[in-house]
Protein backbone atom coordinates (compact mmCIF):
# COMPACT_ATOMS: atom_id res chain seq x y z
CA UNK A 1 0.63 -24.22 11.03
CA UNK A 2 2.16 -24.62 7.87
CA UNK A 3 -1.23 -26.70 6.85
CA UNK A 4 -3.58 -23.68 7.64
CA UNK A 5 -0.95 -21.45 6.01
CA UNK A 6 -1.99 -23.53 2.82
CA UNK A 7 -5.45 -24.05 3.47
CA UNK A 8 -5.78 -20.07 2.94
CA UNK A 9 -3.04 -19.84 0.47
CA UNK A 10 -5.34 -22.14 -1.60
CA UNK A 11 -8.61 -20.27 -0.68
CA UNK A 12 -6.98 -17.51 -1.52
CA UNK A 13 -5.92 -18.66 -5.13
CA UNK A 14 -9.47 -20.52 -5.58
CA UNK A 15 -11.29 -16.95 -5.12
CA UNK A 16 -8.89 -15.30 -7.46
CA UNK A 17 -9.63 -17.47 -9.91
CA UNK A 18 -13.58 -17.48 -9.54
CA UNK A 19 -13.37 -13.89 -9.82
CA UNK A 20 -11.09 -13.70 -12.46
CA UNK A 21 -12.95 -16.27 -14.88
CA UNK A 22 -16.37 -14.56 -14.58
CA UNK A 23 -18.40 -13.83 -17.56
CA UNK A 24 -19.84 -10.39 -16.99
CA UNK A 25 -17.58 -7.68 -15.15
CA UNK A 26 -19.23 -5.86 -11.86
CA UNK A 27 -18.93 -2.78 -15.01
CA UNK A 28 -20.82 -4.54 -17.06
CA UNK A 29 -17.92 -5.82 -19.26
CA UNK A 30 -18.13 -8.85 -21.30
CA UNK A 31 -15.15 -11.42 -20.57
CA UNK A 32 -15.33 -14.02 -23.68
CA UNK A 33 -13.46 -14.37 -26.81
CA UNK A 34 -13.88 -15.37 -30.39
CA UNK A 35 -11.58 -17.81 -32.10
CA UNK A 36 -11.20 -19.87 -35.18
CA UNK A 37 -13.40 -17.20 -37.29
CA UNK A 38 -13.21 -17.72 -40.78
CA UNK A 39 -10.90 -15.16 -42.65
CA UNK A 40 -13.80 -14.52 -44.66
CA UNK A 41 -16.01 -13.38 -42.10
CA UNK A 42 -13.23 -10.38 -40.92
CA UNK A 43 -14.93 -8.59 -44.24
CA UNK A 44 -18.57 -8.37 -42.45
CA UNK A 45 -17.09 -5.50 -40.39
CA UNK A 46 -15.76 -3.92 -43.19
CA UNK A 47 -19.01 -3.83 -45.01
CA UNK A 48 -20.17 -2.61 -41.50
CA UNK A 49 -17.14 -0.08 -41.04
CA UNK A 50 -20.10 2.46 -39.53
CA UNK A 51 -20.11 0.36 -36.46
CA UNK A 52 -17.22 -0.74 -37.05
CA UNK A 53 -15.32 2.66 -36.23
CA UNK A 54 -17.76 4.04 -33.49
CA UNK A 55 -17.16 0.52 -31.71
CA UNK A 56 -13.41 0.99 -31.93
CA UNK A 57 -11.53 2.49 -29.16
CA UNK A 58 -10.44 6.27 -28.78
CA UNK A 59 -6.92 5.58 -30.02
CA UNK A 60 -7.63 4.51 -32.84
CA UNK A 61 -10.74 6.99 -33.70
CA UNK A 62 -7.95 9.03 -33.25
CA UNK A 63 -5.61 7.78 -35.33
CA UNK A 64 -7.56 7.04 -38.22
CA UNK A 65 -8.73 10.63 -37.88
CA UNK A 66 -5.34 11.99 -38.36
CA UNK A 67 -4.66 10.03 -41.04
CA UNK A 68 -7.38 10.72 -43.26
CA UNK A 69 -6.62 14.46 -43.31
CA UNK A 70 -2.91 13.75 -43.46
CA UNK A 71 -3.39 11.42 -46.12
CA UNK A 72 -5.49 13.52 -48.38
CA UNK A 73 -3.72 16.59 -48.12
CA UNK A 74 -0.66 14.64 -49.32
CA UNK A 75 -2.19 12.43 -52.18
CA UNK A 76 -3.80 15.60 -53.61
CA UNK A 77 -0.48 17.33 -52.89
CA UNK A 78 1.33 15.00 -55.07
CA UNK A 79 -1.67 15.77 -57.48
CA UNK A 80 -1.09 19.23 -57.67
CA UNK A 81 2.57 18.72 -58.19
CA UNK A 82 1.97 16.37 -61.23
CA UNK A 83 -0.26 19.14 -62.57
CA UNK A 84 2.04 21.81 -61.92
CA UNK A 85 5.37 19.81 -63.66
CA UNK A 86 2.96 18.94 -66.54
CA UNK A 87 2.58 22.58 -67.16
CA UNK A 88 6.02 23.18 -66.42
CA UNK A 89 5.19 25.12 -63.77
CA UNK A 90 8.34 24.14 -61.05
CA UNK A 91 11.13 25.88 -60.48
CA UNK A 92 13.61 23.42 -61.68
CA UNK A 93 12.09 23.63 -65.02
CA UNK A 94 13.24 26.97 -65.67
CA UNK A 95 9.91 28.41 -66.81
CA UNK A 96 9.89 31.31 -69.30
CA UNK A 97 9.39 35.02 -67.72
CA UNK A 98 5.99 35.58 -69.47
CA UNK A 99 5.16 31.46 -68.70
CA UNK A 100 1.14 31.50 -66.74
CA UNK A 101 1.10 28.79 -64.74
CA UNK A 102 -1.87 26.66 -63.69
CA UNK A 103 -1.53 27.34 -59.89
CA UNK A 104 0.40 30.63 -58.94
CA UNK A 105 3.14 30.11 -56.44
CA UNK A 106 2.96 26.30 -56.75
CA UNK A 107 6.87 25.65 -57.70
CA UNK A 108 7.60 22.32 -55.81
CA UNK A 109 6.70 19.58 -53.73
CA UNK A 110 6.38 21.52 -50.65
CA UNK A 111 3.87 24.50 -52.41
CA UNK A 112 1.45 22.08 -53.68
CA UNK A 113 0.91 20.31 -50.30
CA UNK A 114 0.18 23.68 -48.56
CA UNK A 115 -2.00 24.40 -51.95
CA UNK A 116 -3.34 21.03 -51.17
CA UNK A 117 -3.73 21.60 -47.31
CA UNK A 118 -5.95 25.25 -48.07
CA UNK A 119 -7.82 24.30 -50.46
CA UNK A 120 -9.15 21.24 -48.76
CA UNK A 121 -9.84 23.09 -45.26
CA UNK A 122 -10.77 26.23 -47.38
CA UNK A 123 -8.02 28.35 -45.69
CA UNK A 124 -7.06 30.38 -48.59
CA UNK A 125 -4.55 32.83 -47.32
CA UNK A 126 -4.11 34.71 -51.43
CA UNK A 127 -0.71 33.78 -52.07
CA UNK A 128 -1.81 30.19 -53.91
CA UNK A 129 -4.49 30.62 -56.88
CA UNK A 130 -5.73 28.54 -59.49
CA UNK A 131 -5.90 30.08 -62.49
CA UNK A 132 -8.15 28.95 -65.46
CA UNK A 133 -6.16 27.90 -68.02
CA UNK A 134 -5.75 24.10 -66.83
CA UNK A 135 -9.00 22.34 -67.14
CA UNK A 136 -7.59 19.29 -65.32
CA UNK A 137 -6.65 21.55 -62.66
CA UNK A 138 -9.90 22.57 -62.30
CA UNK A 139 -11.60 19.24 -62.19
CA UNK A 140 -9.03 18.03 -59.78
CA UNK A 141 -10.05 21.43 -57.24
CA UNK A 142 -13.91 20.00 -57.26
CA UNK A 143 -13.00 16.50 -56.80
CA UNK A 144 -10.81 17.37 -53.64
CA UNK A 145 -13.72 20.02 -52.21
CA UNK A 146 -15.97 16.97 -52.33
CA UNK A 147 -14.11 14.42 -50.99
CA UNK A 148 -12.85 16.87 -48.00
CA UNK A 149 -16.14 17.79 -47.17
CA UNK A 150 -17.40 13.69 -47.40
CA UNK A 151 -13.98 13.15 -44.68
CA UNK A 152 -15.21 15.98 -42.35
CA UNK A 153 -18.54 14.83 -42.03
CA UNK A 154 -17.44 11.18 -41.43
CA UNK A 155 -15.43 11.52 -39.11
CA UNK A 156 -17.26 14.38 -36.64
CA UNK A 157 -20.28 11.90 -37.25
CA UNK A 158 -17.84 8.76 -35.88
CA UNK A 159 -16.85 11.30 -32.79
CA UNK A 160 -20.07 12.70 -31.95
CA UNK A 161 -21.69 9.21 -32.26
CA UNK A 162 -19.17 7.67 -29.84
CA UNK A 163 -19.61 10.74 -27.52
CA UNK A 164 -23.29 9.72 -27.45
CA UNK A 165 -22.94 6.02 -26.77
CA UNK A 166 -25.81 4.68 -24.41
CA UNK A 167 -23.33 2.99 -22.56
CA UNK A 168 -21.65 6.34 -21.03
CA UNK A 169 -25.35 6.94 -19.67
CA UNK A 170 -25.10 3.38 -17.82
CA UNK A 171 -21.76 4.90 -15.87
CA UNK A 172 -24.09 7.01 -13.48
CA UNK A 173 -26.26 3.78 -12.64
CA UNK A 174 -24.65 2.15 -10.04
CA UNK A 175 -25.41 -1.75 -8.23
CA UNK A 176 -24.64 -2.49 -4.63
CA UNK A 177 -20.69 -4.19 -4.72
CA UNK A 178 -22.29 -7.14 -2.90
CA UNK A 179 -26.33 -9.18 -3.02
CA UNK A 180 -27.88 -10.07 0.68
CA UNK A 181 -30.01 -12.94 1.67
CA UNK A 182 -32.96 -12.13 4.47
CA UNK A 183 -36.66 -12.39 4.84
CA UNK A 184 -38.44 -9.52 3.50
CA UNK A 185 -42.43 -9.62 3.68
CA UNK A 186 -43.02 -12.65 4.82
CA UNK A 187 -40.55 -14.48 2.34
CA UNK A 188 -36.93 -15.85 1.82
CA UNK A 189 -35.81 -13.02 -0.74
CA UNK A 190 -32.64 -12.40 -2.13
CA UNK A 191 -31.88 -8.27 -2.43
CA UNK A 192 -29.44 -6.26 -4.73
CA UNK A 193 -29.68 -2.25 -4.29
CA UNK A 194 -29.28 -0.27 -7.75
CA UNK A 195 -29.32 3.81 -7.58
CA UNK A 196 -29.47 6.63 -10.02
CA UNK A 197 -26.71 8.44 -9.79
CA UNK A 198 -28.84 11.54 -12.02
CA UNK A 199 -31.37 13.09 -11.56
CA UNK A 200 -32.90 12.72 -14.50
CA UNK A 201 -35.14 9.28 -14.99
CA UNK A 202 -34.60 6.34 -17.21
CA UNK A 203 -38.00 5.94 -18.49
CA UNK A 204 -39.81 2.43 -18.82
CA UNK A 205 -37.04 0.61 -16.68
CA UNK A 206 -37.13 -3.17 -16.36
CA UNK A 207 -34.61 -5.38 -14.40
CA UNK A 208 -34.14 -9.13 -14.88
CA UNK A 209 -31.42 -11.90 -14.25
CA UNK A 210 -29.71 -14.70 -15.36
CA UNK A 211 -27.82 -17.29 -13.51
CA UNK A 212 -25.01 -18.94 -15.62
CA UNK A 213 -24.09 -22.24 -14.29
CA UNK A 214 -22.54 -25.70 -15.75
CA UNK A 215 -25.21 -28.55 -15.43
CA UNK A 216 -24.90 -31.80 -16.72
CA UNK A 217 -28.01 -33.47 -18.90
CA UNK A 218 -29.63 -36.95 -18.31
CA UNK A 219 -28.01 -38.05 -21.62
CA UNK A 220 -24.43 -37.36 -20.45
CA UNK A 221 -23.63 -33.56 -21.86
CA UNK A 222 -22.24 -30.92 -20.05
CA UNK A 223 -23.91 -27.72 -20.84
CA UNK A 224 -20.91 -25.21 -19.92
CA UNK A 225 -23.39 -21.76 -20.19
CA UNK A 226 -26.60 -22.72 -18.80
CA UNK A 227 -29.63 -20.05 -18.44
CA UNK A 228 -31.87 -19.66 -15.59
CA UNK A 229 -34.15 -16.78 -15.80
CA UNK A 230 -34.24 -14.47 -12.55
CA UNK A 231 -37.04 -12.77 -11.57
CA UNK A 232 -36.32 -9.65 -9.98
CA UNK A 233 -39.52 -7.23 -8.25
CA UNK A 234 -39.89 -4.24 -6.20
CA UNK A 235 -42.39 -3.33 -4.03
CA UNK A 236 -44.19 -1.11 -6.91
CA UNK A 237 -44.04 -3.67 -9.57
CA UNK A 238 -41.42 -4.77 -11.83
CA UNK A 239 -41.98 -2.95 -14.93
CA UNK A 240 -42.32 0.60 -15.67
CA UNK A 241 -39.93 1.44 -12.29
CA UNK A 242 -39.97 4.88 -10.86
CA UNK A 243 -36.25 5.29 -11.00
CA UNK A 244 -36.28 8.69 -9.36
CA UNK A 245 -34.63 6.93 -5.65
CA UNK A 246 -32.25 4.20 -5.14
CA UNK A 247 -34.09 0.72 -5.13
CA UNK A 248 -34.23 -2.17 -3.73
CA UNK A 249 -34.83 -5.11 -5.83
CA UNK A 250 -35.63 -8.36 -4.67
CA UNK A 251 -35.96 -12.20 -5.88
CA UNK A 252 -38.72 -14.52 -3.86
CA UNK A 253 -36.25 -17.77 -3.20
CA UNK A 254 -39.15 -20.40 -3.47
CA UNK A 255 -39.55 -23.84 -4.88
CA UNK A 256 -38.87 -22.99 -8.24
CA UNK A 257 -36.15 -20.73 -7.59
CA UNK A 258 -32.80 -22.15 -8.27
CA UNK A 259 -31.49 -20.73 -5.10
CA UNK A 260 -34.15 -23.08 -3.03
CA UNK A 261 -31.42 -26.16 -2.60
CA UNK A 262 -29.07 -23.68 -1.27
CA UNK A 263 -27.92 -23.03 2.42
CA UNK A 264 -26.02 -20.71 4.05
CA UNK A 265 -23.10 -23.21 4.59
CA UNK A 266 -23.30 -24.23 0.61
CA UNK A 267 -23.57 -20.92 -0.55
CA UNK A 268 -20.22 -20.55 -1.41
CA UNK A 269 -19.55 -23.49 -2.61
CA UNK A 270 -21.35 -23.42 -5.18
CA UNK A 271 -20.02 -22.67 -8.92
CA UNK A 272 -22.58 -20.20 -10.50
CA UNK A 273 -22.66 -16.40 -12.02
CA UNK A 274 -25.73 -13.83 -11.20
CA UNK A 275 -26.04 -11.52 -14.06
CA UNK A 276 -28.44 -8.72 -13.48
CA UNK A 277 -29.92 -6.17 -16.01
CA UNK A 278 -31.48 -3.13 -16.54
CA UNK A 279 -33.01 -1.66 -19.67
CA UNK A 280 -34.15 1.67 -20.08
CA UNK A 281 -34.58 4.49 -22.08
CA UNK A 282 -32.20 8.03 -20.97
CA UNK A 283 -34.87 10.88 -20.74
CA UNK A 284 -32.51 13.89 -21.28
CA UNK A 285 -31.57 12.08 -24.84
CA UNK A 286 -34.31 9.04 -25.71
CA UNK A 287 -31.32 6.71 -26.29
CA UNK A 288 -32.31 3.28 -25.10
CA UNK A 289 -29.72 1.86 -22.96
CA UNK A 290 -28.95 -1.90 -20.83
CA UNK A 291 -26.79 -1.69 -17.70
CA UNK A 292 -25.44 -5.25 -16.31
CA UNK A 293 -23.53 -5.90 -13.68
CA UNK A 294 -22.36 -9.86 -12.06
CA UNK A 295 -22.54 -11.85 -8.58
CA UNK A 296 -20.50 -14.79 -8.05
CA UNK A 297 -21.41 -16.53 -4.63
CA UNK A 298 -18.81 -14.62 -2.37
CA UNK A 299 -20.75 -11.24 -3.37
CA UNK A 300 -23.87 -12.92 -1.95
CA UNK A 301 -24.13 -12.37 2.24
CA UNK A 302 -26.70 -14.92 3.83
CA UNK A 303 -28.22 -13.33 6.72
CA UNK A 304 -28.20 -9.49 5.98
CA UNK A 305 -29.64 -6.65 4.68
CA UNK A 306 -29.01 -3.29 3.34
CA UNK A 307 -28.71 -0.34 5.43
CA UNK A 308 -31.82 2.34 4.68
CA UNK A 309 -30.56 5.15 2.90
CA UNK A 310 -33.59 7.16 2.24
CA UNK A 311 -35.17 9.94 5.13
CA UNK A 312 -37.23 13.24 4.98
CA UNK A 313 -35.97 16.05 6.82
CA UNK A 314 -38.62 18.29 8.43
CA UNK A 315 -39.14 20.29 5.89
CA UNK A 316 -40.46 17.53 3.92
CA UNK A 317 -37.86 17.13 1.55
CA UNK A 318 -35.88 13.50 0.98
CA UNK A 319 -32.66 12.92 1.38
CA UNK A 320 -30.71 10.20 -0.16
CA UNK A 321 -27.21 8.67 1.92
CA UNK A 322 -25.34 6.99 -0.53
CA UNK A 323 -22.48 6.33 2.45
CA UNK A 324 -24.66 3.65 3.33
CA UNK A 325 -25.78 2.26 -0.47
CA UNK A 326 -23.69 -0.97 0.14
CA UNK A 327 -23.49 -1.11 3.87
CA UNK A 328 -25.99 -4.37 5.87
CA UNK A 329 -26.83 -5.42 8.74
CA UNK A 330 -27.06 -8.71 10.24
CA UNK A 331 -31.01 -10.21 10.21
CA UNK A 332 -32.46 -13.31 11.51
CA UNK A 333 -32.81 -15.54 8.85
CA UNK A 334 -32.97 -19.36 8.46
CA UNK A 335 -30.21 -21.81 7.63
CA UNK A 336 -31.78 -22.65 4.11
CA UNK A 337 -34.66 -21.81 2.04
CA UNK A 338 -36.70 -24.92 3.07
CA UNK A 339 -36.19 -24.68 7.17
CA UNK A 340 -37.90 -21.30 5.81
CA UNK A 341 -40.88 -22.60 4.20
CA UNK A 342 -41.24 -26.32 6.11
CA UNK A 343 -39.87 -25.69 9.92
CA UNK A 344 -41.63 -22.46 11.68
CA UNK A 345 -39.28 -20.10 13.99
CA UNK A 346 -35.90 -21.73 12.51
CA UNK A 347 -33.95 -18.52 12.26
CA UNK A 348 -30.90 -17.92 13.53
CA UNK A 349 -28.21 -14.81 13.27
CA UNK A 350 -25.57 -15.57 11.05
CA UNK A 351 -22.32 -13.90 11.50
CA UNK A 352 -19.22 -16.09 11.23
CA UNK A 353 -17.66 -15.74 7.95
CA UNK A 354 -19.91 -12.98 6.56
CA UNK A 355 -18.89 -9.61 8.61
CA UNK A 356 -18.97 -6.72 6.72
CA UNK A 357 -15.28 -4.84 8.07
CA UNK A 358 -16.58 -1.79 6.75
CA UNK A 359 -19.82 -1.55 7.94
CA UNK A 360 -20.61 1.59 10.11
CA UNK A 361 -23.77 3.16 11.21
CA UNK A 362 -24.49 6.42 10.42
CA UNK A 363 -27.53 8.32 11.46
CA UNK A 364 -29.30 9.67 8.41
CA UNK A 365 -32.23 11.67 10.50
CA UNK A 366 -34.51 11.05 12.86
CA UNK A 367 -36.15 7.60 13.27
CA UNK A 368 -39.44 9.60 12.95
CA UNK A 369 -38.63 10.67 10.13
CA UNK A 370 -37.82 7.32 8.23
CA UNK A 371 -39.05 6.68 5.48
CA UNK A 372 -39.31 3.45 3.71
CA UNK A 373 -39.60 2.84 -0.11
């Protein structure tokens, strides 16, 4: 008992750590890091800061956007104070009854950074006025209307640019939680479901993979973030997708596939990382925009396929069932890729191991009314 107890224990800790290590989030998140970069190098984001602060996260938009008003309305502040105890303006320096200052009402520290504060944000409630007898005071009133205005447009441009990100567009694109392996027209095809969660298109779509994997060289080196390129197809094409429906993409498993020495029972073994993409451009803004998403080899089920989610009612008008987007079924399918291609009628249902404890049917219409895309 206490042997099966750590059989799982260890299974348990092995998928953890699979999951945990993987490069590309099911989000879409990168998981690397950067290290040993030269000090030097930190200034390239400086002389970037555009990027640099819409890349940044909210907090810190945020802060920085509190602090540049603060900031300002303080340094100037201090400013108009120096101005106003050059003229002997303050209250402390006893100014003579008939003495015209160079900013009315400014008589200490806390005067000139309200002064400061309307002037910049062009409040101007009348009790604070520059008068003209100062020219310095005047220079310094045009420096500080500049350099407020330059702030303000800065920093809405930072906001409304990280409002905009193409990225928040690839949060209503959605990939099935798990990849199936089945026969689908008259080939050994492996199938991941992606859906448009709007209703408005992402024009000139294209979806592609790569499979990450550590392979070893005939000269001895270990390549730790190998390449494969994925082909991925639907039944209209691969390029140019009519994104209007939830589809159904699909990768022909055949000699030159890399999942061809695979078998149902090896599957899992194996140490490897599916990363699919999809580029498009968002019609409702023409922002161009990649959503990604990752399968390690416990998202992939051999022997199943996706529930249909798409029907027509009588009317004539479809209807899409997103309670079944990641549901399957169990299919006939053979043990590996070559029993497919080499040994006729080796199929077999697979169940053991695979079960989907979720899985529920759920009648979507009438079976006349079915319609497949």
């Amino acid at each position: 008992m206490f042997e099966t107890l750590n059989k799982r224990i260890q299974d348990c800790l092995a998928e953890r750590r699979s999951r945990r290590t993987r490069l590309v989030t099911k989000d879409g998140r990168c998981n690397i890091e950067y290290g040993n970069i030269k000090y030097s190098k930190h200034f390239a984001f400086l002389a970037d800061f555009w990027t640099t602060f819409v890349e940044i996260r909210w907090r810190f938009v945020l802060f920085f956007f509190i602090a540049s008003f603060t900031l300002s309305w303080f340094i100037f502040g201090l400013l108009w104070y120096w101005i106003a105890r050059s003229n002997g303006d303050l209250t402390w320096q006893n100014p003579a009854s008939d003495h015209t200052p160079c900013v009315d009402n400014v008589v200490g520290l806390t005067t000139a950074f309200l002064y400061s504060l309307e002037t910049q944000t062009t409040i101007g409630y009348g009790g604070r006025a520059l008068t003209p007898l100062c020219p310095g005071a005047v220079a310094l009133l045009i420096i500080q209307s500049l350099l407020g205005a330059i702030i303000n447009c800065f920093m809405c441009g930072v906001i409304l640019s990280k409002i905009s990100l193409p990225k928040k567009r690839a949060k209503t694109i959605s990939f099935s939680e798990m990849a199936v392996i089945c026969p689908k027209n008259g080939t050994l095809c492996l199938l991941i479901r992606v859906a448009n969660l709007r209703k408005t298109l992402m024009i000139g779509s294209q979806i592609y993979g790569k499979l990450l994997r550590t392979t070893n060289t005939p000269d001895g080196e270990t390549i730790i973030m190998d390449q494969v390129n994925i082909d991925f197809n639907v039944d209209a094409g691969k390029d140019n997708l009519f994104f209007v429906c939830p589809l159904t993409l699909y990768h022909i498993i055949d000699k030159s596939s890399p999942f061809f020495e695979m078998a149902v029972d090896t599957l899992h073994k194996q140490e490897f990382e599916l990363v699919v993409f999809l580029d498009g451009t968002a019609e409702s803004t023409s922002s161009a925009c990649q959503v990604r998403t990752s399968f390690i080899p416990q998202e992939i089920m051999w022997g199943y396929n996706f529930l249909p989610i798409i029907s027509r009612s009588k009317e004539g008008k479809y209807r899409v069932d997103f309670s079944n987007f990641s549901k399957v079924v169990p299919v006939a399918t053979a043990h590996c890729a070559y029993c497919f291609h080499n040994i006729k009628g080796h199929h077999h249902l697979f169940r053991e191991g695979h079960d989907n404890q979720a899985f529920e049917v759920i009648d979507i219409g009438d079976a006349s009314n079915v319609t497949k895309m």
